[in-house]
C-alpha atoms as a PDB file:
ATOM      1  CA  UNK A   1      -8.966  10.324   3.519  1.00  0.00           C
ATOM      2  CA  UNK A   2      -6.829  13.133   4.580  1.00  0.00           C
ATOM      3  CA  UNK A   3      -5.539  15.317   1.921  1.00  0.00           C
ATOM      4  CA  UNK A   4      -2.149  16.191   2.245  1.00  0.00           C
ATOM      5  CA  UNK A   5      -1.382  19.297   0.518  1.00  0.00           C
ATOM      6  CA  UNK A   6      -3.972  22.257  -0.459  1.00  0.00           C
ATOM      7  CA  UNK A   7      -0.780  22.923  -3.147  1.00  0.00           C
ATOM      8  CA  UNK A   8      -1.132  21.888  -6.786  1.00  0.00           C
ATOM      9  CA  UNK A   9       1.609  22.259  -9.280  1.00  0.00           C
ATOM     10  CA  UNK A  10      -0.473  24.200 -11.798  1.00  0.00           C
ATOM     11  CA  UNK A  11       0.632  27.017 -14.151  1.00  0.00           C
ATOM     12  CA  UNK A  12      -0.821  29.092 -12.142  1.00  0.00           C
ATOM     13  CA  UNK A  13       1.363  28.135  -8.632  1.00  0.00           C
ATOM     14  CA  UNK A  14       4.516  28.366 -10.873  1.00  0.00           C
ATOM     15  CA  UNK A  15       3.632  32.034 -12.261  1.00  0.00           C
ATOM     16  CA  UNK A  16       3.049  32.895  -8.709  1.00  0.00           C
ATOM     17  CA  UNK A  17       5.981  31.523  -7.305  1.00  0.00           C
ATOM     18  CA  UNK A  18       8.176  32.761 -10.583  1.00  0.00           C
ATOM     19  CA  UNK A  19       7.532  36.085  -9.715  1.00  0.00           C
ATOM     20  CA  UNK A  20       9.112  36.700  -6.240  1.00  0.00           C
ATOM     21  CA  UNK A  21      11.261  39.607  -5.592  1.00  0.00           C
ATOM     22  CA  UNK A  22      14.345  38.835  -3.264  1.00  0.00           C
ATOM     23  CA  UNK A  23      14.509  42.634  -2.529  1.00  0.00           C
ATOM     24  CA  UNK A  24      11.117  42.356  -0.675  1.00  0.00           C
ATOM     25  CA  UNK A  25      12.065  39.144   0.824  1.00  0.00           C
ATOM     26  CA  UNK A  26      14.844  40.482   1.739  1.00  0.00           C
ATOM     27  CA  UNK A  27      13.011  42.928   4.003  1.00  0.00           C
ATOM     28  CA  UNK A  28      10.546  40.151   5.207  1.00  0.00           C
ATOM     29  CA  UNK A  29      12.742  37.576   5.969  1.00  0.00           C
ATOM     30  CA  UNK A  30      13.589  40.157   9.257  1.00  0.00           C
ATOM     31  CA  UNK A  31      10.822  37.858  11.134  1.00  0.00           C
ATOM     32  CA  UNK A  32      13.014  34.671  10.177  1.00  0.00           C
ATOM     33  CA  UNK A  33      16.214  35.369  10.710  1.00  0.00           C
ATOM     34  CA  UNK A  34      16.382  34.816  14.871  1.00  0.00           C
ATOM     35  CA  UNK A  35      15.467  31.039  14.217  1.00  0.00           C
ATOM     36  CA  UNK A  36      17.140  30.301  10.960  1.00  0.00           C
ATOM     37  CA  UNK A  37      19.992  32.854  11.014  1.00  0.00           C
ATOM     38  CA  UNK A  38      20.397  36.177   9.052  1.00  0.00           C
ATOM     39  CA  UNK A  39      21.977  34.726   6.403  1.00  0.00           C
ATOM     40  CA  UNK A  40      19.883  31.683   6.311  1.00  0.00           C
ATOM     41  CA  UNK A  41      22.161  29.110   8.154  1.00  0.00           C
ATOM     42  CA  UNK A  42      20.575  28.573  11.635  1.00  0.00           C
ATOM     43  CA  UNK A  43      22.881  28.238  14.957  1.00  0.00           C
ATOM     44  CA  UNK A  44      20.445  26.010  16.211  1.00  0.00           C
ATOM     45  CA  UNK A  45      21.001  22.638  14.846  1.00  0.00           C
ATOM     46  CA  UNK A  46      16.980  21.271  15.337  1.00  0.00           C
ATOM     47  CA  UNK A  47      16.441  24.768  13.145  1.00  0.00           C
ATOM     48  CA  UNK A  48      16.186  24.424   9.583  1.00  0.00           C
ATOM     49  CA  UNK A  49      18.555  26.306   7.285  1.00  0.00           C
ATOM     50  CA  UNK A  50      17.050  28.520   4.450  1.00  0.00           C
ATOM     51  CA  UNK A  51      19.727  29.650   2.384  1.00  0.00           C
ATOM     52  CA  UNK A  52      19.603  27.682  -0.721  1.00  0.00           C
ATOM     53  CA  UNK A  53      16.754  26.596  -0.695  1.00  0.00           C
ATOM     54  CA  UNK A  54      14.514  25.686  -3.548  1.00  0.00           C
ATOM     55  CA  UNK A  55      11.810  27.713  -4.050  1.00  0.00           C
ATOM     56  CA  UNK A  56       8.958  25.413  -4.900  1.00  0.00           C
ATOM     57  CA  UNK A  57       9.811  23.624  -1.660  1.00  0.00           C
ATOM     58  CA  UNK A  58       9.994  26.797   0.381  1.00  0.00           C
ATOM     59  CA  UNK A  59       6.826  28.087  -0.978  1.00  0.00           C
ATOM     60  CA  UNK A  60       4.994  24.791  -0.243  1.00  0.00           C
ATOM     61  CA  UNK A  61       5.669  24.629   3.068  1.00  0.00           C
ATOM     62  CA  UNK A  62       4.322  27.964   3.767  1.00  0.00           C
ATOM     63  CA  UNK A  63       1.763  27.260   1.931  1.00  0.00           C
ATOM     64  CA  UNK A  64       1.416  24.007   3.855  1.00  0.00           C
ATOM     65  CA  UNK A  65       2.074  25.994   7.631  1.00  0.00           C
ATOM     66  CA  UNK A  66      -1.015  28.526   6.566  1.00  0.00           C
ATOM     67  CA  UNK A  67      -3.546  25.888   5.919  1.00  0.00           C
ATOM     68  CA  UNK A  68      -2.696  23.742   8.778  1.00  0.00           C
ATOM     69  CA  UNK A  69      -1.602  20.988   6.516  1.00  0.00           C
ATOM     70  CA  UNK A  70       1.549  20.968   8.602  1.00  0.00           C
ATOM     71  CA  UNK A  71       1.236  21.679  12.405  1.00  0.00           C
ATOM     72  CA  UNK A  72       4.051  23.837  14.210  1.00  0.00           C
ATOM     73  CA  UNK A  73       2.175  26.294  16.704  1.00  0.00           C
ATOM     74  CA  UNK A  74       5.308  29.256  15.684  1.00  0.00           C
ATOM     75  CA  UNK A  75       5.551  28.229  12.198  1.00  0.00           C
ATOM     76  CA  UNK A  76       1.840  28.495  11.791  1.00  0.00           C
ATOM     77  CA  UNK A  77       1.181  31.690  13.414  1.00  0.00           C
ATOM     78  CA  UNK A  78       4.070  33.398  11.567  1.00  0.00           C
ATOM     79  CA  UNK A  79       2.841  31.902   7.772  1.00  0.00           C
ATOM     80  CA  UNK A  80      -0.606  33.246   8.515  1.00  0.00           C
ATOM     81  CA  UNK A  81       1.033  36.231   8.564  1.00  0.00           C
ATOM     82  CA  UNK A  82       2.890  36.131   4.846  1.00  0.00           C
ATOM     83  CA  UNK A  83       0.486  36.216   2.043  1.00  0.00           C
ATOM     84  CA  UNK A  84       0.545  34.058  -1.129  1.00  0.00           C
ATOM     85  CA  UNK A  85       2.840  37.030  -2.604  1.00  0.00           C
ATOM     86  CA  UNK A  86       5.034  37.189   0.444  1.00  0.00           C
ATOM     87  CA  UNK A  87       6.047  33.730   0.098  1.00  0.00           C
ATOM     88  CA  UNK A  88       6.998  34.299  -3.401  1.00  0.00           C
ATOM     89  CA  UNK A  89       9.137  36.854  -2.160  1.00  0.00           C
ATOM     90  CA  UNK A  90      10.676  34.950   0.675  1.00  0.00           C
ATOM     91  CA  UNK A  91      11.191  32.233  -1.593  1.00  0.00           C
ATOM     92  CA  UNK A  92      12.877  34.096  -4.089  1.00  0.00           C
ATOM     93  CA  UNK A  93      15.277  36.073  -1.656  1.00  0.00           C
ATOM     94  CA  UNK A  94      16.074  32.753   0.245  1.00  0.00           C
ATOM     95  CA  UNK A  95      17.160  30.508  -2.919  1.00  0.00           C
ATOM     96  CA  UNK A  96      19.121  33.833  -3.894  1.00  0.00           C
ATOM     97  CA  UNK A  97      21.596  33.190  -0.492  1.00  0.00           C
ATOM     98  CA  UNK A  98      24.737  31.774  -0.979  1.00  0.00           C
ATOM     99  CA  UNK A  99      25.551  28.261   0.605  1.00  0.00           C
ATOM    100  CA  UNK A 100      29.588  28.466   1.002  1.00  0.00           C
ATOM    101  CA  UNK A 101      30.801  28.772   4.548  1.00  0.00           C
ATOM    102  CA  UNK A 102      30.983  32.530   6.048  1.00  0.00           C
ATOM    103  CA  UNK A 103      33.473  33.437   9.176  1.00  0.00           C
ATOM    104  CA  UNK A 104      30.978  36.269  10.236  1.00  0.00           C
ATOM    105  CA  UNK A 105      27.707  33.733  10.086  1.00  0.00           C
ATOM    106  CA  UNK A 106      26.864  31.874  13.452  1.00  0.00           C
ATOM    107  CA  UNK A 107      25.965  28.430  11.294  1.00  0.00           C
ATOM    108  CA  UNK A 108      25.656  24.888  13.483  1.00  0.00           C
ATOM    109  CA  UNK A 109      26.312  23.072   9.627  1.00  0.00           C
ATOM    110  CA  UNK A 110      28.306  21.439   9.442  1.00  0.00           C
ATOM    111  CA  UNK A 111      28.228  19.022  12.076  1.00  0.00           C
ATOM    112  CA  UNK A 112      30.748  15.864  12.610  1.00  0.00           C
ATOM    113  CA  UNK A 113      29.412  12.402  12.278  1.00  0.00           C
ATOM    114  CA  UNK A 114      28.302  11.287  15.929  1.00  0.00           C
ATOM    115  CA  UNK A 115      28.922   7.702  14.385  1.00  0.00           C
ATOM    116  CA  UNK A 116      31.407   7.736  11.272  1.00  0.00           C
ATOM    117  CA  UNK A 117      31.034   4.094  11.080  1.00  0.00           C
ATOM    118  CA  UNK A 118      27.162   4.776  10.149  1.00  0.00           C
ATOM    119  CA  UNK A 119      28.970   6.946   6.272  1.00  0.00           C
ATOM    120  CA  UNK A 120      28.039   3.418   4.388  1.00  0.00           C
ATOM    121  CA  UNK A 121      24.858   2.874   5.466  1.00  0.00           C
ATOM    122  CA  UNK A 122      23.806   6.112   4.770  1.00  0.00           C
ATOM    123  CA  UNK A 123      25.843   6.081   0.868  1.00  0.00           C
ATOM    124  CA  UNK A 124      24.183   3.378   0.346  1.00  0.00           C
ATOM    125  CA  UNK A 125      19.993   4.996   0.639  1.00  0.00           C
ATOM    126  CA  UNK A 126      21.221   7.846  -0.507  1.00  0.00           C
ATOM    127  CA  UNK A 127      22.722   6.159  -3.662  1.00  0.00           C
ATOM    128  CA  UNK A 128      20.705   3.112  -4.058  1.00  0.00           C
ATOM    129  CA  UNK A 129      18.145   3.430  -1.357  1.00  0.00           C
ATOM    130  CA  UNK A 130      16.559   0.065  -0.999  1.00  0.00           C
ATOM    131  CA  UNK A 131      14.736  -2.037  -3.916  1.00  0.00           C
ATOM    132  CA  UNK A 132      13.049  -5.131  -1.645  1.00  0.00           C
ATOM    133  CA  UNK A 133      11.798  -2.550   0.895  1.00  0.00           C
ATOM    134  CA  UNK A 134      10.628   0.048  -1.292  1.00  0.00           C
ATOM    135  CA  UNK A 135      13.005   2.992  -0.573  1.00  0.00           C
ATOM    136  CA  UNK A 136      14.203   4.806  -3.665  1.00  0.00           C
ATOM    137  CA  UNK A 137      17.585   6.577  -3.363  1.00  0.00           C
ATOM    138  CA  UNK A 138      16.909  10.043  -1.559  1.00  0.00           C
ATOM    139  CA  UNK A 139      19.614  11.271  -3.938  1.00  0.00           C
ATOM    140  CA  UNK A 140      16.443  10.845  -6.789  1.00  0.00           C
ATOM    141  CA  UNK A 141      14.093  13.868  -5.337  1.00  0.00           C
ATOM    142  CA  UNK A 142      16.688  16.109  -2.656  1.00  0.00           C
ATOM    143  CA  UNK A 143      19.547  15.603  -5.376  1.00  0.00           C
ATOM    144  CA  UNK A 144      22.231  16.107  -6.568  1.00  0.00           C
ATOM    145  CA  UNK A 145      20.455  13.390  -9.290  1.00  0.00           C
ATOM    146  CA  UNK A 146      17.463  14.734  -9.861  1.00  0.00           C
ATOM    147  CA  UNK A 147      15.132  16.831  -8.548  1.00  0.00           C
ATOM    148  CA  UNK A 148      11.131  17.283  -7.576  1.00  0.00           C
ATOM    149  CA  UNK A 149       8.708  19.510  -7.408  1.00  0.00           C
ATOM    150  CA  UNK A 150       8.351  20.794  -3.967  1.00  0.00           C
ATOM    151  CA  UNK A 151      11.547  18.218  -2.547  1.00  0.00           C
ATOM    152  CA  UNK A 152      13.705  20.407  -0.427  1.00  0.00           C
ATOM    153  CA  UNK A 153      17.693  19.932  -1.540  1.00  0.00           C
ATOM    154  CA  UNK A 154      19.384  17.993   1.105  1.00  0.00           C
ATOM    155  CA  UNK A 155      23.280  19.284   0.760  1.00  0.00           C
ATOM    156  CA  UNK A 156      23.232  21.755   3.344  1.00  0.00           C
ATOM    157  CA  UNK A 157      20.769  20.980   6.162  1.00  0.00           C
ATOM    158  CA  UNK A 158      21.596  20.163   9.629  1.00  0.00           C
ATOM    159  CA  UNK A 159      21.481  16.736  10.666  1.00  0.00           C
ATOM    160  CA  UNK A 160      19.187  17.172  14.022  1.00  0.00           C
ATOM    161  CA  UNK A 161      16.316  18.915  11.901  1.00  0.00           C
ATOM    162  CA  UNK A 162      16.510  15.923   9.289  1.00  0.00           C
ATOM    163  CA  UNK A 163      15.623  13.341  11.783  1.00  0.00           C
ATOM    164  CA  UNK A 164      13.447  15.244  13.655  1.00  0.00           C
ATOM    165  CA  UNK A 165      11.376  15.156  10.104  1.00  0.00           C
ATOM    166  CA  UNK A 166      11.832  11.879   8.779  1.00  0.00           C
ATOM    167  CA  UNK A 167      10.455  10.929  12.625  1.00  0.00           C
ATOM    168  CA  UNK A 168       7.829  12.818  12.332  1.00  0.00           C
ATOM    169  CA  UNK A 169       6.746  11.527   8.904  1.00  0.00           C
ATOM    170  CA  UNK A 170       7.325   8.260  10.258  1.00  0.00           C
ATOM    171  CA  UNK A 171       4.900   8.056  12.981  1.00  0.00           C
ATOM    172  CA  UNK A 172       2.547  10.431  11.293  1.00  0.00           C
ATOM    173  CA  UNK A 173       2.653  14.104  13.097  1.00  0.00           C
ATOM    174  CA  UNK A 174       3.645  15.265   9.577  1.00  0.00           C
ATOM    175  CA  UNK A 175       1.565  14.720   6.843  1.00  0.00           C
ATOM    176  CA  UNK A 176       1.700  17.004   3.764  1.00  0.00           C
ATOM    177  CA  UNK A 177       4.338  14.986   1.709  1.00  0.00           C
ATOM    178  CA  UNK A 178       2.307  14.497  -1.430  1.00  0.00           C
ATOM    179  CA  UNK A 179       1.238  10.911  -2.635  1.00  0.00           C
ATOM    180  CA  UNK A 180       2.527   9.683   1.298  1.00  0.00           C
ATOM    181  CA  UNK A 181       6.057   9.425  -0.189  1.00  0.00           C
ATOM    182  CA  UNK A 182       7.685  10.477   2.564  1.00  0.00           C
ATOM    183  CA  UNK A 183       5.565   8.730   5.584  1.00  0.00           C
ATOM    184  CA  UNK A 184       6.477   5.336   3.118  1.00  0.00           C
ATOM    185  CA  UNK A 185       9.637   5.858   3.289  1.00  0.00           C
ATOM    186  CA  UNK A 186      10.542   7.004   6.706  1.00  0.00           C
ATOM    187  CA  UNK A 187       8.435   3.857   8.180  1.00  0.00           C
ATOM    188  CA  UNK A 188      10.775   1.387   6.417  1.00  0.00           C
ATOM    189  CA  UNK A 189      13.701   3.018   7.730  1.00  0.00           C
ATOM    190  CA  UNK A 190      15.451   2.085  10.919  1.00  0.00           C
ATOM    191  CA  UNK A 191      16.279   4.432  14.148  1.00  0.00           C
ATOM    192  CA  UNK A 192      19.641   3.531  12.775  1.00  0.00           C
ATOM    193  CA  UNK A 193      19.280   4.598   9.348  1.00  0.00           C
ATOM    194  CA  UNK A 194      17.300   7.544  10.150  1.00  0.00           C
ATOM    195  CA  UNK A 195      20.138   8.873  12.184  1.00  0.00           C
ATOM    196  CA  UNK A 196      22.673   7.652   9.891  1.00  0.00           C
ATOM    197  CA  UNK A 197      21.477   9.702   6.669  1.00  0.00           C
ATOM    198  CA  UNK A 198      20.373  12.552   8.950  1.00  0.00           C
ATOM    199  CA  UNK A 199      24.362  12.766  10.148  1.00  0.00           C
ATOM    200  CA  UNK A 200      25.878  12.224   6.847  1.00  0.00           C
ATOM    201  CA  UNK A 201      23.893  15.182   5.274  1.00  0.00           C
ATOM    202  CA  UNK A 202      24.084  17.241   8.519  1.00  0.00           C
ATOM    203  CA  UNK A 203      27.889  16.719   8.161  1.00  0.00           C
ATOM    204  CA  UNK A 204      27.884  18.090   4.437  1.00  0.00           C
ATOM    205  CA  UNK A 205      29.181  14.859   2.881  1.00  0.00           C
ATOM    206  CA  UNK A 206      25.904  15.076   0.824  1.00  0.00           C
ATOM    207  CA  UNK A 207      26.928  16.848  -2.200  1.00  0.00           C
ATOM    208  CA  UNK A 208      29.788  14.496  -2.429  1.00  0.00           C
ATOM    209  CA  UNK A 209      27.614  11.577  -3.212  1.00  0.00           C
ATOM    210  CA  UNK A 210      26.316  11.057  -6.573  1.00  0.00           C
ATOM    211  CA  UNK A 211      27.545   7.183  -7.706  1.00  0.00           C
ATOM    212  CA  UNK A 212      29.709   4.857  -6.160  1.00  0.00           C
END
């Protein structure tokens, strides 16, 4: 059986991670900021966007580019470059960057709903997700509920790059979610309501949505 993630939550991996210096990211993230935008919020709306971002997540998936447990040819030659400790850093400096909206920034998020009609669908996993199916509310792990180890908030990430990912985990070209949480998940879901929760985040409605 494939393993999925060389990453284990140990004390260890949290010391490490505790420990980054923003200043030093700071410096590093230089080699980042043409994709996902100098101040973390990418122009390109199939990029991901940074700023925010949690740093057991962030760490993870560099840890998860370097070993290969998650393919992207650029993604995977840059993280070989960034050591355990540079991570850390980048980590540190990137949950550090504020999320609010900045006239000088050249940020695609966020976007209008292609399909507004598709808002309930989308409340409704995010909120309840699905009990006969399976699908837990996404609003459990990505928040604004609760939160897990390694689970990348949702709130401000463009649309595109969210259904790009819940397609790939859904036919398999990503891999690394721990426990094949995410692969579950995104198989059960429709084009429809892949798209649909993909739009309504992408569209910052996300933080919005706790009960209804």
């Amino acid at each position: 059986m494939r393993i999925p993630s060389n990453v284990a939550w140990t004390g260890e991996t949290l010391e490490i991670i505790s420990r980054g210096d923003a200043f030093r990211g700071l410096l590093l993230a230089r080699r980042c900021n043409h994709c996902h935008g100098e101040e973390g919020f990418s122009a390109v709306p199939g990029f991901p966007n940074l700023a925010g971002e949690d740093r057991l997540s962030f760490w993870k998936q560099m840890q998860d580019f370097r070993s290969g447990k998650r393919t992207s040819p650029v993604m995977q030659s840059i993280a070989e470059g960034f050591s355990a400790r540079d991570a850390a850093d980048l980590a540190a400096y990137f949950a550090m960057l504020p999320t609010a909206s900045d006239a000088l920034d050249k940020r695609s998020f966020p976007q209008a709903m292609t399909d507004p009609s598709h808002a309930s669908m989308a409340i409704r996993l995010i909120v309840f997700g699905d009990g006969p199916r399976g699908i837990p509310p996404c609003q459990s792990c990505h928040g604004p509920v609760s939160y897990v180890h390694g689970a990348p908030p949702l709130a401000t990430q463009n649309g595109d790059y969210l259904e790009q990912q819940l397609e790939h985990f859904s036919n398999g070209s990503r891999a690394n979610d721990i426990n094949v949480r995410m692969r579950s998940i995104a198989r059960q879901l429709t084009a429809e309501e892949k798209a649909a929760v993909s739009e309504y985040y992408g569209a910052g409605l996300g933080p919005g949505v706790t009960s209804r």
